[in-house]
N, C-alpha and C. Protein backbone atom coordinates (compact mmCIF):
# COMPACT_ATOMS: atom_id res chain seq x y z
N UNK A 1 0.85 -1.16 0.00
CA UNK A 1 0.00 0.00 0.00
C UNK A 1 0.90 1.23 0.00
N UNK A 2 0.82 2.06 -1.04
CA UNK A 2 1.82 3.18 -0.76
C UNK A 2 0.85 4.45 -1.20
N UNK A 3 1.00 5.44 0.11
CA UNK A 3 0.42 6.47 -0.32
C UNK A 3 1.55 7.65 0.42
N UNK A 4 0.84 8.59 -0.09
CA UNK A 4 1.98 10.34 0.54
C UNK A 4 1.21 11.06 1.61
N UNK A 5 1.78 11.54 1.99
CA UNK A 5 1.59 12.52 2.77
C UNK A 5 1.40 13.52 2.59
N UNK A 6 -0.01 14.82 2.79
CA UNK A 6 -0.01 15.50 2.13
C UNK A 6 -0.93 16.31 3.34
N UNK A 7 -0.82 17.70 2.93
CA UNK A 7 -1.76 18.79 4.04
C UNK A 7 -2.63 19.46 3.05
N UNK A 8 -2.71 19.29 1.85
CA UNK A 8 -3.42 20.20 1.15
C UNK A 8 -3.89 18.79 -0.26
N UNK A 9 -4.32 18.05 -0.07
CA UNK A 9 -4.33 16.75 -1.60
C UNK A 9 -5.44 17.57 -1.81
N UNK A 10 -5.79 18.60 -3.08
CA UNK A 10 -6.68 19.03 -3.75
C UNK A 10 -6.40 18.61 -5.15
N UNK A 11 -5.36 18.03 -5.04
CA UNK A 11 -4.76 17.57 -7.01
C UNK A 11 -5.27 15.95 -7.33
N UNK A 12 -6.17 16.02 -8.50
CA UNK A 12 -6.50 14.48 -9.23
C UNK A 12 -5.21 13.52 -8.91
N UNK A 13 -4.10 13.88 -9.36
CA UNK A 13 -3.14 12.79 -9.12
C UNK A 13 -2.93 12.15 -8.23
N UNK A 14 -3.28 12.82 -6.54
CA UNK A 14 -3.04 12.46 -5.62
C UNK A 14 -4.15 11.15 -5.34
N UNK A 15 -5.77 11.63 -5.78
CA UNK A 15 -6.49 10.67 -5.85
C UNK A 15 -6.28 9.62 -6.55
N UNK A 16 -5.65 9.45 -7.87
CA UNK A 16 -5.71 8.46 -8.50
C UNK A 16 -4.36 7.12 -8.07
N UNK A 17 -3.50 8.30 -6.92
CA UNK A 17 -2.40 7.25 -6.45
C UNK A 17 -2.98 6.85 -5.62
N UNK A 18 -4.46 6.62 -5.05
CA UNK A 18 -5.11 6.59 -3.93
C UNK A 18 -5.12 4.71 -4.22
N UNK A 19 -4.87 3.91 -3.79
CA UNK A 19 -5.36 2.54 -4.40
C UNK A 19 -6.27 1.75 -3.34
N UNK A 20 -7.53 2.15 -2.88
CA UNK A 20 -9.05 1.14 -2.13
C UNK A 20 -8.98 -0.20 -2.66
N UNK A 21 -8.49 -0.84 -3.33
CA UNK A 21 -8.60 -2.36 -3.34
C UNK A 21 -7.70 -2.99 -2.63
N UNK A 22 -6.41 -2.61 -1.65
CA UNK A 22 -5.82 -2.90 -1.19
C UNK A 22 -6.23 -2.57 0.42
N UNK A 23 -7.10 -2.24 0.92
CA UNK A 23 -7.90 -2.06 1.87
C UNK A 23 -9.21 -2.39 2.13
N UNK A 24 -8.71 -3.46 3.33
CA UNK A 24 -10.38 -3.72 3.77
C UNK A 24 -10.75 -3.83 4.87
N UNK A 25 -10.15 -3.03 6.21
CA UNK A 25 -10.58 -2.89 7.04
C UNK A 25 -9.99 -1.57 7.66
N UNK A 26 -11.19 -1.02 8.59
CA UNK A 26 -11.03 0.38 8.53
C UNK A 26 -11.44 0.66 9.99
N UNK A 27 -10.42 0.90 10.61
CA UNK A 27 -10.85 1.38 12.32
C UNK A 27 -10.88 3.31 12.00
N UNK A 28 -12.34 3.65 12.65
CA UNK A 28 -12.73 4.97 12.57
C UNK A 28 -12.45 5.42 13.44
N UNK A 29 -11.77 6.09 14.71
CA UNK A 29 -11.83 6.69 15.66
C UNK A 29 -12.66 7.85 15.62
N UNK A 30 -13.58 8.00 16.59
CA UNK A 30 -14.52 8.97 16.50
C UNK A 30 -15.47 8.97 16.20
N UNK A 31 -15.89 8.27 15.37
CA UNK A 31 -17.06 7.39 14.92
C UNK A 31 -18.63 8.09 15.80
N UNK A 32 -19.10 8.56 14.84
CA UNK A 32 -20.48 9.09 15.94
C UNK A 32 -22.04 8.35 15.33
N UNK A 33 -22.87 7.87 16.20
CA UNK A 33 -24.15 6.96 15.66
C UNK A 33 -24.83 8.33 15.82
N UNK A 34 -24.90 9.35 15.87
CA UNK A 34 -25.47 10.40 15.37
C UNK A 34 -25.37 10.64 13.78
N UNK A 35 -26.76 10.41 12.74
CA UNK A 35 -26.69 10.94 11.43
C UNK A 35 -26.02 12.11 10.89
N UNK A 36 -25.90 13.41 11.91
CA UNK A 36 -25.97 14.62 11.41
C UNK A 36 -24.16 14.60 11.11
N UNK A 37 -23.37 13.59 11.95
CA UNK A 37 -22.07 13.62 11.79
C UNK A 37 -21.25 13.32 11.01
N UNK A 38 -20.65 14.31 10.20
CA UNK A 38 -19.65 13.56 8.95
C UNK A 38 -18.92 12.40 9.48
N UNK A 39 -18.43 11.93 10.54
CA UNK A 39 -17.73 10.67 10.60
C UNK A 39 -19.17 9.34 11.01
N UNK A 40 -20.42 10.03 11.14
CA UNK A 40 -21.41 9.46 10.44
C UNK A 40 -21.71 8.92 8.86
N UNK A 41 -21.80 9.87 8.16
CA UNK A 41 -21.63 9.70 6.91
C UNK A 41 -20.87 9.06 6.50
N UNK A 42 -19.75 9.20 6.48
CA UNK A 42 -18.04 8.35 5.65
C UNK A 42 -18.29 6.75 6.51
N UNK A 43 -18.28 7.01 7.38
CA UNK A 43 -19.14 5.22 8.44
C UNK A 43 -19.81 4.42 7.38
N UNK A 44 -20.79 5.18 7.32
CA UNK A 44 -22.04 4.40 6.86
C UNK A 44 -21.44 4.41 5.43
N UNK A 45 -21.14 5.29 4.37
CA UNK A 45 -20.46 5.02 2.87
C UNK A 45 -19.43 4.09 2.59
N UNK A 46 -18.89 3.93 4.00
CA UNK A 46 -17.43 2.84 3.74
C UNK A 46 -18.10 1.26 3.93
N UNK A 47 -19.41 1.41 5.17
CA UNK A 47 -19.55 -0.12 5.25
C UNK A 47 -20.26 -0.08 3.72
N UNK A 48 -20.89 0.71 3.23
CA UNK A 48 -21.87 0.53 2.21
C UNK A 48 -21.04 0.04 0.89
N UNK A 49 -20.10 0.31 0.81
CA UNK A 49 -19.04 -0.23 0.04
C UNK A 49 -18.11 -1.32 0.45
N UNK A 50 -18.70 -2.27 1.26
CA UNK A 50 -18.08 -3.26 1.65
C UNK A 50 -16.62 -3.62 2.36
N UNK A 51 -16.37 -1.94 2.83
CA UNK A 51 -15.27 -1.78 3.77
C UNK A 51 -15.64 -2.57 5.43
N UNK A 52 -14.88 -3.26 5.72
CA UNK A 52 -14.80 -3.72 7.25
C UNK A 52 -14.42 -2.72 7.99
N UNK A 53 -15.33 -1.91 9.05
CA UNK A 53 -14.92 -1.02 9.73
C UNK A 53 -15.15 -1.26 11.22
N UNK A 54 -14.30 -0.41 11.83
CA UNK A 54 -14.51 -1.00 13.55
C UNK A 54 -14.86 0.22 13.83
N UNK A 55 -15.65 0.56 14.48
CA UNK A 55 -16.13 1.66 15.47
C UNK A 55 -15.14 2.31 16.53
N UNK A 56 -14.48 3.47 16.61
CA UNK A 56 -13.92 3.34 18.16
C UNK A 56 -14.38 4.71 18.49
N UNK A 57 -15.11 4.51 19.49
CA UNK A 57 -15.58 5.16 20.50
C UNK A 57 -16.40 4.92 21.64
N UNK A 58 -15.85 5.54 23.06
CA UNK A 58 -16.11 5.07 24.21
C UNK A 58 -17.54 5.68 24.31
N UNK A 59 -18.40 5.71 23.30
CA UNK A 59 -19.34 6.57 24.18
C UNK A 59 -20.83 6.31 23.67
N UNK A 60 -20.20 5.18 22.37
CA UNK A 60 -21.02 4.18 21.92
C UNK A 60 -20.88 2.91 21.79
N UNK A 61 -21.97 2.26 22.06
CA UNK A 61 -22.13 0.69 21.75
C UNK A 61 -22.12 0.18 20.62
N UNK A 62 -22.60 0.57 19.65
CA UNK A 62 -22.72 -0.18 18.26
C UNK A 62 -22.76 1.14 17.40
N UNK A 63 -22.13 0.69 16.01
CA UNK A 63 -22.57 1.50 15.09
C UNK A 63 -23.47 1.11 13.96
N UNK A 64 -24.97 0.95 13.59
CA UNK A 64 -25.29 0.41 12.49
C UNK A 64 -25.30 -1.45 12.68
N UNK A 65 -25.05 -1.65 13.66
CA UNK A 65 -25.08 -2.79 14.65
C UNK A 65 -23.63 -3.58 14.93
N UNK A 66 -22.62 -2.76 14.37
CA UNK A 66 -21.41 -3.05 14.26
C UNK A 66 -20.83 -2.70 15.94
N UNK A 67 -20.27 -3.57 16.29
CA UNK A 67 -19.54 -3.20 18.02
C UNK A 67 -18.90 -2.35 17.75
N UNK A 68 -18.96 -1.45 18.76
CA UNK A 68 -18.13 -0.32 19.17
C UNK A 68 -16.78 -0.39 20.39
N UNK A 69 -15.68 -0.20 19.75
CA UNK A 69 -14.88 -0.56 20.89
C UNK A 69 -14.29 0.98 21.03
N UNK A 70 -14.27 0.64 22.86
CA UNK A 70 -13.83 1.48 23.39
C UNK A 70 -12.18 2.49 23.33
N UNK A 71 -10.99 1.86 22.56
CA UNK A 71 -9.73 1.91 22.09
C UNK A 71 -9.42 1.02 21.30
N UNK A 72 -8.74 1.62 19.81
CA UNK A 72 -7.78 0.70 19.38
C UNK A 72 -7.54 -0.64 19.35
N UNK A 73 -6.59 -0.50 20.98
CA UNK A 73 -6.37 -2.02 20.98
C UNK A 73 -7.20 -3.02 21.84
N UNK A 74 -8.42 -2.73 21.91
CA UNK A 74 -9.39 -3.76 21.91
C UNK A 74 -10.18 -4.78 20.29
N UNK A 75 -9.36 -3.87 19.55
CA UNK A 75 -9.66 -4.83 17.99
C UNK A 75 -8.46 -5.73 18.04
N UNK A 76 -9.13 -6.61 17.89
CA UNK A 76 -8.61 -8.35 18.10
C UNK A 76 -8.71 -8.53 16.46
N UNK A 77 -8.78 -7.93 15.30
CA UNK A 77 -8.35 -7.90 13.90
C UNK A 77 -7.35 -7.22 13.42
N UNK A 78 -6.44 -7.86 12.21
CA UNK A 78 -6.11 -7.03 11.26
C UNK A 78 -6.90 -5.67 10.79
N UNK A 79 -6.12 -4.25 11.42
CA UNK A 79 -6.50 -2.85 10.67
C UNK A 79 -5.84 -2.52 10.07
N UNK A 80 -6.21 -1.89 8.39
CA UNK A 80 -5.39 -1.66 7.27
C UNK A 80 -5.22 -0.14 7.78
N UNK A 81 -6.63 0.62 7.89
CA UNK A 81 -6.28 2.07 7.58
C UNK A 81 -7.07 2.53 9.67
N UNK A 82 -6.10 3.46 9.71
CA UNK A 82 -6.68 3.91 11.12
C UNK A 82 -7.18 5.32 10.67
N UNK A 83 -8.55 5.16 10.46
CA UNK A 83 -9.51 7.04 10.06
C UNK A 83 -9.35 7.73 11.16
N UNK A 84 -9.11 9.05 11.95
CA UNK A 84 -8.82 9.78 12.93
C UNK A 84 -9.99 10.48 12.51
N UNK A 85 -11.27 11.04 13.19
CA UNK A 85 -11.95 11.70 13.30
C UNK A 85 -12.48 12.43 14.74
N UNK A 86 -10.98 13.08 15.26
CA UNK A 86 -10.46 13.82 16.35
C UNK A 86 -10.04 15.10 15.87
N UNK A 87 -10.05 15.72 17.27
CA UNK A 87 -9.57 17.26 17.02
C UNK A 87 -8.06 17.13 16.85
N UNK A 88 -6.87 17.67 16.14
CA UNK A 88 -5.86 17.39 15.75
C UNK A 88 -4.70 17.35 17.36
N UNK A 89 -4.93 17.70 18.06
CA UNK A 89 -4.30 17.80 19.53
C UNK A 89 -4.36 16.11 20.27
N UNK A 90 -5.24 15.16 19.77
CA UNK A 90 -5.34 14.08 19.68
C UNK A 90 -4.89 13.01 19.38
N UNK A 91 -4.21 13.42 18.33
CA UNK A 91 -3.61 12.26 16.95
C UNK A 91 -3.32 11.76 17.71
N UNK A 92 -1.47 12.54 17.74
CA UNK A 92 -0.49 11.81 18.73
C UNK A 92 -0.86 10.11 19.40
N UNK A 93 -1.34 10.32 20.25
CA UNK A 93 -2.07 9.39 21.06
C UNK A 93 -2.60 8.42 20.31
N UNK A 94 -3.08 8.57 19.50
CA UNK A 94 -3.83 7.42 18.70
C UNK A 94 -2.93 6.71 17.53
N UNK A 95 -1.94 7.97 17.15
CA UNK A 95 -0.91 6.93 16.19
C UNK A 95 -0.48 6.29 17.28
N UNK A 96 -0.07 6.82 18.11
CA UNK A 96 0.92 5.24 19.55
C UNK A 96 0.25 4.17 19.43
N UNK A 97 -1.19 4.12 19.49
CA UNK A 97 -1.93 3.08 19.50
C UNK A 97 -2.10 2.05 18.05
N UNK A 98 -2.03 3.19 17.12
CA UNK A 98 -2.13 2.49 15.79
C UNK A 98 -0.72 1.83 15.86
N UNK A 99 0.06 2.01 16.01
CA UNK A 99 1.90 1.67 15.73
C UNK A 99 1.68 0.39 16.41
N UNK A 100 1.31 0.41 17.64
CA UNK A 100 1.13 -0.94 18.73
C UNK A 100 0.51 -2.15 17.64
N UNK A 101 -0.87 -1.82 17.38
CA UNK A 101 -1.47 -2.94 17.16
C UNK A 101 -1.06 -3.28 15.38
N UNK A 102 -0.38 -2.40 14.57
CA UNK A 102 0.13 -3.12 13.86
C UNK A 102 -0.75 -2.53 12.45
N UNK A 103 -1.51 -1.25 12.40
CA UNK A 103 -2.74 -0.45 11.69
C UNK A 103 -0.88 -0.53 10.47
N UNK A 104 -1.65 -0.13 8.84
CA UNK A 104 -0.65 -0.13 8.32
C UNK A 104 -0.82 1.12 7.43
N UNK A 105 -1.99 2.12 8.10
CA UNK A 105 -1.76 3.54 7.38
C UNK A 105 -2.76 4.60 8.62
N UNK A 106 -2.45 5.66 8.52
CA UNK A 106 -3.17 6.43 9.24
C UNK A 106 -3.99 7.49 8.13
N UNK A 107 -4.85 7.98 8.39
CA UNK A 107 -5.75 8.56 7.33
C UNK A 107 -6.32 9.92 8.50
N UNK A 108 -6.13 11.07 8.62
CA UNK A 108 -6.70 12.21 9.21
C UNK A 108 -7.74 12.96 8.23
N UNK A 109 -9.24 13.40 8.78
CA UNK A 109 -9.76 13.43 7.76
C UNK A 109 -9.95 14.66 7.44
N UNK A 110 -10.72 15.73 6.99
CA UNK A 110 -10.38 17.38 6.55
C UNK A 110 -10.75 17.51 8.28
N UNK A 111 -9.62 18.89 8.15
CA UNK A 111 -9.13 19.95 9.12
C UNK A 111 -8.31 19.09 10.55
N UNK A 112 -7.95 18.06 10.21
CA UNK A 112 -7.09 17.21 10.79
C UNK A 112 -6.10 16.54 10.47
N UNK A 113 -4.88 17.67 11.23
CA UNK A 113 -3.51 17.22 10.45
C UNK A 113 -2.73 17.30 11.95
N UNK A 114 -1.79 16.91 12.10
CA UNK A 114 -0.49 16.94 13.34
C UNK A 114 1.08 16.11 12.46
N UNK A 115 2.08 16.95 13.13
CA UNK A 115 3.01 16.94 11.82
C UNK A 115 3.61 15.81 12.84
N UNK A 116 3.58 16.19 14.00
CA UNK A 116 4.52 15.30 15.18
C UNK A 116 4.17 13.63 15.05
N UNK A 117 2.87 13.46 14.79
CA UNK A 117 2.15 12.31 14.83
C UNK A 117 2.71 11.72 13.55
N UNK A 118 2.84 12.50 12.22
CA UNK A 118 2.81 12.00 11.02
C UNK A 118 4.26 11.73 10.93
N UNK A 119 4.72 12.02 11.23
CA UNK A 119 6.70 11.57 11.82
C UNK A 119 6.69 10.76 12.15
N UNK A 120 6.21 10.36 13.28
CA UNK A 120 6.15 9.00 14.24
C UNK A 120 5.55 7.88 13.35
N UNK A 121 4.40 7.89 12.63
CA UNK A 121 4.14 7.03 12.24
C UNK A 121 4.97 6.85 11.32
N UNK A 122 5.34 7.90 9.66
CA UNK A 122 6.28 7.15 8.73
C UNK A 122 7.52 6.52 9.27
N UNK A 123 8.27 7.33 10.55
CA UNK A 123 9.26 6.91 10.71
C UNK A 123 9.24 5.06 11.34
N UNK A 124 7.68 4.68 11.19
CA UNK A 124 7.88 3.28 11.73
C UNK A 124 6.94 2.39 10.44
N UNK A 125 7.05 3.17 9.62
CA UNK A 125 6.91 2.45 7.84
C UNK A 125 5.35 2.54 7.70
N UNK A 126 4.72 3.53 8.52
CA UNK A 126 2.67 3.50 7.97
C UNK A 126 2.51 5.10 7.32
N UNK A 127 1.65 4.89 6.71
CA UNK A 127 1.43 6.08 5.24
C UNK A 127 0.47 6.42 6.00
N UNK A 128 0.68 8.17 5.57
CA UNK A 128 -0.56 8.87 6.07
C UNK A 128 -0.93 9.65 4.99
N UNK A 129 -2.11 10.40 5.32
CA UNK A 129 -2.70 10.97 4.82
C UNK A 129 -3.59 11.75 5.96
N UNK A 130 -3.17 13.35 5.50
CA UNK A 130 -3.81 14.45 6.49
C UNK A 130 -4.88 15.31 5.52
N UNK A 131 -5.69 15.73 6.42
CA UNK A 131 -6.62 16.81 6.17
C UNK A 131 -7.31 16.31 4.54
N UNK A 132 -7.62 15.53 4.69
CA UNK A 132 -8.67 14.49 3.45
C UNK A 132 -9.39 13.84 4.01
N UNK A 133 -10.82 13.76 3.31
CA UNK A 133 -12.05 13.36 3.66
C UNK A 133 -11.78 11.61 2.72
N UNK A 134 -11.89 10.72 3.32
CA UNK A 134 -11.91 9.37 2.72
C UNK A 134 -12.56 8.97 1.96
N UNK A 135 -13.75 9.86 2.10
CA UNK A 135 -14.95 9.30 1.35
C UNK A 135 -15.13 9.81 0.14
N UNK A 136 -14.61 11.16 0.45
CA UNK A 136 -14.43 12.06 -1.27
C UNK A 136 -13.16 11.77 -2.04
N UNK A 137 -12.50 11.04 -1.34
CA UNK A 137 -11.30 10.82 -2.09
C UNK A 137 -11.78 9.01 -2.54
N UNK A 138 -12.27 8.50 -2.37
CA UNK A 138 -12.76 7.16 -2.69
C UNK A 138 -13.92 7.80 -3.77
N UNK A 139 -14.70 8.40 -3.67
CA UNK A 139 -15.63 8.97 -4.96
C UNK A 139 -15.05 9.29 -5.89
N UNK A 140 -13.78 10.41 -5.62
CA UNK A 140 -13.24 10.80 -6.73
C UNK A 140 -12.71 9.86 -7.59
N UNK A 141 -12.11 8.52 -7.16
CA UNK A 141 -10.73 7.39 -7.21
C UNK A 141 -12.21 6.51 -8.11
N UNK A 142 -13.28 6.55 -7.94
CA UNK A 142 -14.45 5.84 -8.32
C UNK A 142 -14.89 6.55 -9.88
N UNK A 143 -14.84 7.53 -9.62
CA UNK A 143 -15.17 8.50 -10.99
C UNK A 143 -14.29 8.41 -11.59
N UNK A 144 -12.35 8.32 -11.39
CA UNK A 144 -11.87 8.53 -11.90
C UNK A 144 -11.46 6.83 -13.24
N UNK A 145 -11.54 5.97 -12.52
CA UNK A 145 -11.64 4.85 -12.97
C UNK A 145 -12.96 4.52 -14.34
N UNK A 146 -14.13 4.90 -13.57
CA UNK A 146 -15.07 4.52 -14.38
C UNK A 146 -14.62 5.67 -15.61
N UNK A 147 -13.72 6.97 -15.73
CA UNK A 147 -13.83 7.82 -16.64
C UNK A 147 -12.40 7.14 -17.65
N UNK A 148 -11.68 6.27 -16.91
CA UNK A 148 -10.62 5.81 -18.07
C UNK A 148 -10.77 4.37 -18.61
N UNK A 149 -11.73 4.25 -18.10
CA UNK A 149 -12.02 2.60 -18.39
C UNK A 149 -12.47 2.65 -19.95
């Protein structure tokens, strides 16, 4: 899986180096069973696309009937991509956790970036990706395919 690092990916290219078939499980941190919440939305679009996602948040039980775990490393699975849907003062903490259990990319989604965090993780071989929405970058990577096919 190789992707870049980036604080601003507004460029097609970046989407189309984006590669979703090499991912299939997706721990959300932040995760809210409230509709009105974009890490509502991208939830529900990723299982809807047959992404395996884990819920993490302490403050729900299920998402969509999917268990909700309270941290990280209470997923007893293989996680490809760790989604951060935290305030950026946060990361930190949660890449430690992603590094532990073995996550093999970190994904921050718009207006969530930390440079300290994104160090730590490449420097222990996991790809990030800051301040990008997953779900628009999987639409775009969707359009862009069906437009060269």
């Amino acid at each position: 899986m190789e992707f870049i690092v980036s604080t601003a990916p507004t460029n097609t290219s970046l989407t189309k180096m984006l590669d979703f078939k090499k991912i299939k499980s997706i721990a959300i941190v932040g995760l809210s069973d409230k509709p009105d919440r974009p890490s509502y939305e991208v939830g529900k679009y990723l299982m809807d696309r047959g992404f395996k996602i884990f819920p993490v948040n302490p403050n729900i039980s299920n998402f969509l009937g999917v268990k909700s775990y309270k941290t990280l490393s209470e997923i007893k699975e293989p996680v490809d991509v760790v989604d951060i849907f935290r305030k950026s003062e946060f990361v930190e903490q949660i890449v430690d956790e992603a590094i532990k259990i073995g996550a093999k990319m970190i994904w921050m989604q718009e207006g969530v970036s930390n440079e300290v965090a994104t160090t730590k993780a490449r420097t222990v071989g996991l790809n990030v990706v800051m301040n990008m929405c997953m779900m628009k970058a999987h639409k775009k990577q969707k359009t862009y395919e069906m437009i060269s096919e």
